[in-house]
Protein backbone atom coordinates (compact mmCIF):
# COMPACT_ATOMS: atom_id res chain seq x y z
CA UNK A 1 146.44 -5.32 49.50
CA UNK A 2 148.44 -6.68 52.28
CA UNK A 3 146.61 -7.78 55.62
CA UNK A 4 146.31 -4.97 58.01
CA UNK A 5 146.83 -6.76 61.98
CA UNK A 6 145.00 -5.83 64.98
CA UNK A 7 145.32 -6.76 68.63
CA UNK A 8 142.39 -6.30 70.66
CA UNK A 9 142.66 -5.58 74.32
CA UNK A 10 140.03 -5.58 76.80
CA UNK A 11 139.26 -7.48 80.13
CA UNK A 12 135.73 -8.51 78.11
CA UNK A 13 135.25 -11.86 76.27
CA UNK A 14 132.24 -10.78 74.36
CA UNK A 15 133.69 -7.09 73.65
CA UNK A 16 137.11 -9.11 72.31
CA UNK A 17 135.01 -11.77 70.27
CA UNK A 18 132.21 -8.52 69.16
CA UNK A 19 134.63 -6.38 68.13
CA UNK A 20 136.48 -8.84 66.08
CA UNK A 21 133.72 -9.95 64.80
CA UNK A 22 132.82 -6.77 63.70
CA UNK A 23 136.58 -6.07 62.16
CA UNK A 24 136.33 -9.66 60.49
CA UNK A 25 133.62 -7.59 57.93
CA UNK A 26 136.64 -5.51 56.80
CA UNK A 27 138.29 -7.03 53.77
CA UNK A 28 142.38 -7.92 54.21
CA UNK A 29 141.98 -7.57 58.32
CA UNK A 30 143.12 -10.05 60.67
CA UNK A 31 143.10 -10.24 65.06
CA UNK A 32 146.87 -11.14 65.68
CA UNK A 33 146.46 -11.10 69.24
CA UNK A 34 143.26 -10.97 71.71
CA UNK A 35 144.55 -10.02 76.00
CA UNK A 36 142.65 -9.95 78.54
CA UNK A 37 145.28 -9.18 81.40
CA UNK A 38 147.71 -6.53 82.14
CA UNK A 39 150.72 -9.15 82.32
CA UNK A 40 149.93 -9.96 78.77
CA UNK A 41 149.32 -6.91 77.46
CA UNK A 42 153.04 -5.61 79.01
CA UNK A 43 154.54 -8.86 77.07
CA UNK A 44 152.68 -8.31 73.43
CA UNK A 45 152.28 -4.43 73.52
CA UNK A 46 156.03 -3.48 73.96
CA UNK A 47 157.46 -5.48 71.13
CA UNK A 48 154.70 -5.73 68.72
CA UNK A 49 154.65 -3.85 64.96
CA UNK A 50 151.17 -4.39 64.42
CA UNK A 51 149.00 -2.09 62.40
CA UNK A 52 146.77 -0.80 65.40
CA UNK A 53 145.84 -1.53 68.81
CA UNK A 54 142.37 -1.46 70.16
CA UNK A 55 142.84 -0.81 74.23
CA UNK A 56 140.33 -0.10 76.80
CA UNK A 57 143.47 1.57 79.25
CA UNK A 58 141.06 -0.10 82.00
CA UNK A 59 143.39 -3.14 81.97
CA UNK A 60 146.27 -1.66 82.93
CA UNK A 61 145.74 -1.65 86.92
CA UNK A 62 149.35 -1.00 87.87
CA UNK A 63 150.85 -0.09 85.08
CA UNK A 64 150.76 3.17 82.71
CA UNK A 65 149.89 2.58 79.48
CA UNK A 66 151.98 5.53 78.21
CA UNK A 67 155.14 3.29 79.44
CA UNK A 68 153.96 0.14 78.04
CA UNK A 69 152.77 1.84 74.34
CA UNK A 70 155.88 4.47 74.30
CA UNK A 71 157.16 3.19 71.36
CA UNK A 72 153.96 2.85 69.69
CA UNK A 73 152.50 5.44 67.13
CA UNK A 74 149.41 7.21 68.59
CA UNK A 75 148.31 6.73 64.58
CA UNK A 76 147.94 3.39 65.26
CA UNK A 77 146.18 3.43 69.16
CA UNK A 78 142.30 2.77 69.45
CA UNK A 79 141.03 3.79 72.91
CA UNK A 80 137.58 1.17 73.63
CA UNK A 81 135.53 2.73 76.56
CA UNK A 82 132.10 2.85 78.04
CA UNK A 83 132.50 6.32 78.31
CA UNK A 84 134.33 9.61 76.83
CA UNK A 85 137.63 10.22 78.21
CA UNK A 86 137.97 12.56 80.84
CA UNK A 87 140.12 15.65 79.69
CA UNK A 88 143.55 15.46 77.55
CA UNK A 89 143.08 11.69 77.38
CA UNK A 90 141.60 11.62 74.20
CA UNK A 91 144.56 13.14 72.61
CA UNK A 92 146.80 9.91 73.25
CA UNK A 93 144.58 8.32 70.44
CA UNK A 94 144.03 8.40 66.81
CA UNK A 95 140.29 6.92 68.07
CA UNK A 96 138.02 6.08 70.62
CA UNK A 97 135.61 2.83 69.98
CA UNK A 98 132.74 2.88 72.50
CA UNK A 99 130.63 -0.05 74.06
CA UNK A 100 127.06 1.44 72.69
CA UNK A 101 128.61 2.28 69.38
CA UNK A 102 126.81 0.74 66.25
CA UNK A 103 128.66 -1.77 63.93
CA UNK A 104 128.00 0.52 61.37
CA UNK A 105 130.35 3.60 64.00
CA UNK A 106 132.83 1.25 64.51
CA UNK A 107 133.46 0.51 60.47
CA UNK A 108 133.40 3.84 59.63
CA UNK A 109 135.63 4.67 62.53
CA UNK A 110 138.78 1.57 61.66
CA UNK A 111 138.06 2.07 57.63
CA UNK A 112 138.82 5.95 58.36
CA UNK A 113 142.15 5.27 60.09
CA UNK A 114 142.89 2.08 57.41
CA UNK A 115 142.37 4.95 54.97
CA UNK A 116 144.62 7.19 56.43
CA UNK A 117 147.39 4.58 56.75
CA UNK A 118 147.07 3.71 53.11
CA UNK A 119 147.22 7.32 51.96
CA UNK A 120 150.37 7.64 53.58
CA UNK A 121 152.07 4.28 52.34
CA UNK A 122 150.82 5.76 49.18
CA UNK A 123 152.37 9.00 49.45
CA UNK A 124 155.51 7.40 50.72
CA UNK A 125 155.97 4.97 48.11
CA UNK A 126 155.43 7.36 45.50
CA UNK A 127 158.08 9.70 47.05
CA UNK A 128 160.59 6.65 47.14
CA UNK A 129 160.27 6.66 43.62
CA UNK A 130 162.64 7.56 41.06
CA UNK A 131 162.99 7.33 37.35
CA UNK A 132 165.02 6.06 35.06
CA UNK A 133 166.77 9.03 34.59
CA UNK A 134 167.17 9.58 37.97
CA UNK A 135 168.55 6.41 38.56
CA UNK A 136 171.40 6.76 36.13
CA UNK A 137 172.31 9.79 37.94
CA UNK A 138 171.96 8.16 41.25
CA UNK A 139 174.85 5.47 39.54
CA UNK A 140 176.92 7.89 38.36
CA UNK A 141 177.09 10.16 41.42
CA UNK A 142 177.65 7.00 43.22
CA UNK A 143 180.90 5.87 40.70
CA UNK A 144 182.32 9.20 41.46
CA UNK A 145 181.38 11.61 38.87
CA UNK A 146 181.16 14.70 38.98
CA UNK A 147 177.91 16.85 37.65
CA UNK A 148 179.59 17.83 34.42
CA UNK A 149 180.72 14.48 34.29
CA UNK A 150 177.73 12.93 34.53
CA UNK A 151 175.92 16.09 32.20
CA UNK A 152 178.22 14.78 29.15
CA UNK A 153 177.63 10.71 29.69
CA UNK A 154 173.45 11.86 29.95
CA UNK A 155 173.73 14.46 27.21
CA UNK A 156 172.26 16.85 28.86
CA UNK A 157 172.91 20.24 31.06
CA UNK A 158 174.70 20.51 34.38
CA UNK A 159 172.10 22.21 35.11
CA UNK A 160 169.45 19.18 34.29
CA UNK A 161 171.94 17.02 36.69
CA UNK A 162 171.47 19.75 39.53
CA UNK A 163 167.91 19.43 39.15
CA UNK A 164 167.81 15.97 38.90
CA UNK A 165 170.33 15.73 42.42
CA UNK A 166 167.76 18.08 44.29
CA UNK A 167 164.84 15.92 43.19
CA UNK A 168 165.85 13.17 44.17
CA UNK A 169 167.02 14.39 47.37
CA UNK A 170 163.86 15.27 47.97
CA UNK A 171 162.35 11.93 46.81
CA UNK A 172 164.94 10.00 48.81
CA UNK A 173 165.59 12.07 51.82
CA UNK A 174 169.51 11.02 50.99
CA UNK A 175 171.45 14.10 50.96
CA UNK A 176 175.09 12.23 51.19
CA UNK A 177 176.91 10.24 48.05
CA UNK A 178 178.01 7.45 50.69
CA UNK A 179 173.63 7.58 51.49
CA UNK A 180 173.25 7.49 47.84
CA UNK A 181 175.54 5.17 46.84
CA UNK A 182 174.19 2.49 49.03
CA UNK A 183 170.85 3.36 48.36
CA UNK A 184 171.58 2.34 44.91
CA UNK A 185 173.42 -1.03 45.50
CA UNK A 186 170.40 -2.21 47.46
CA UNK A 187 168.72 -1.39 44.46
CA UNK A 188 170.88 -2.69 42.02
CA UNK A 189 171.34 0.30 40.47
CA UNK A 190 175.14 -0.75 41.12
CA UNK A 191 176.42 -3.44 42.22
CA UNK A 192 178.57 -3.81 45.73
CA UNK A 193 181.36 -4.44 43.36
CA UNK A 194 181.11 -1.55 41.30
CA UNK A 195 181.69 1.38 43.68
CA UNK A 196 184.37 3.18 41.59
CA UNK A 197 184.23 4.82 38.50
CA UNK A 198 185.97 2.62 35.54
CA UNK A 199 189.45 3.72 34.24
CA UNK A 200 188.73 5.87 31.71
């Protein structure tokens, strides 16, 4: 399992070295980056693909911390508080961590969102998927053939090759032959070469 990256921000030494402490118990977790100032948390937070953010939005004195996290996922946004946001606050995170929360709260709370992320690179990955079949129709719809075409090389019905196209459109999310036609030379279904159909 790849290493899933935190930054921890909070004006607090001993909540920054606690909570990572804390997150250090989680197997395949790592602190990329610990701020303690607004200035640095503007520089990091804007360009940064890390896995989530811990924030206490107390650091930001001048700033908004919807502009600085706007192109941040809320999925990925852990508020850290002394106490319960006031009204629709809440809703700008996927969780809130607070200072008189257990060690025991604050696992359950970071392996519940780790969980979540997984689930979905799970359910991604296994709609990226395609098989073998659906491969060869992915090269042959990307040499140019048409269904019946590519229903006579396979053996099988145009209507199998219809079925096949809408599955993996749905697998895919590539609707286009120029989408699927590079999808399959980055995946050497084809190669970059080999983007017309052979004289017959």
């Amino acid at each position: 399992m790849a290493n899933i990256s935190f930054i921890i921000c909070d004006q607090s030494f001993l909540v920054r070295k606690g909570l990572a402490a804390v997150i250090s118990k989680i197997p395949s977790t790592r602190i990329i980056h610990s701020i303690d100032s607004e200035d640095e948390a503007i520089k990091i937070l804007n360009n940064t693909d890390t896995d989530f953010i811990i924030i206490n939005p107390d650091i930001f004195q001048y700033s908004k911390m919807e502009d600085v996290l706007k192109h941040v996922s809320k999925t990925r946004i852990i508020a850290l508080s002394s106490n319960p946001p006031q009204g629709s606050t809440n809703a700008q995170f996927a969780k809130t961590i607070y200072y008189n929360d257990t060690q025991s709260d604050i696992l359950q709370k970071i392996n519940h969102l780790i969980s979540k992320k997984q689930a979905t690179q799970k359910k991604k990955k296994k709609q990226q998927e395609i098989s073998n079949r659906e491969a060869s129709i992915v090269k042959y719809i990307a040499l140019g053939y048409t269904n019946k075409e590519i229903a006579d090389k396979l053996f099988i019905s145009t209507h199998t090759v219809v079925t096949h196209r809408k599955n993996i459109t749905r697998k895919l999310g590539i609707k286009t032959v120029p989408g699927l036609t590079i999808y399959a030379i980055i995946h050497n279904i084809i190669n970059i070469d080999q983007t017309e159909r052979p004289n017959s």
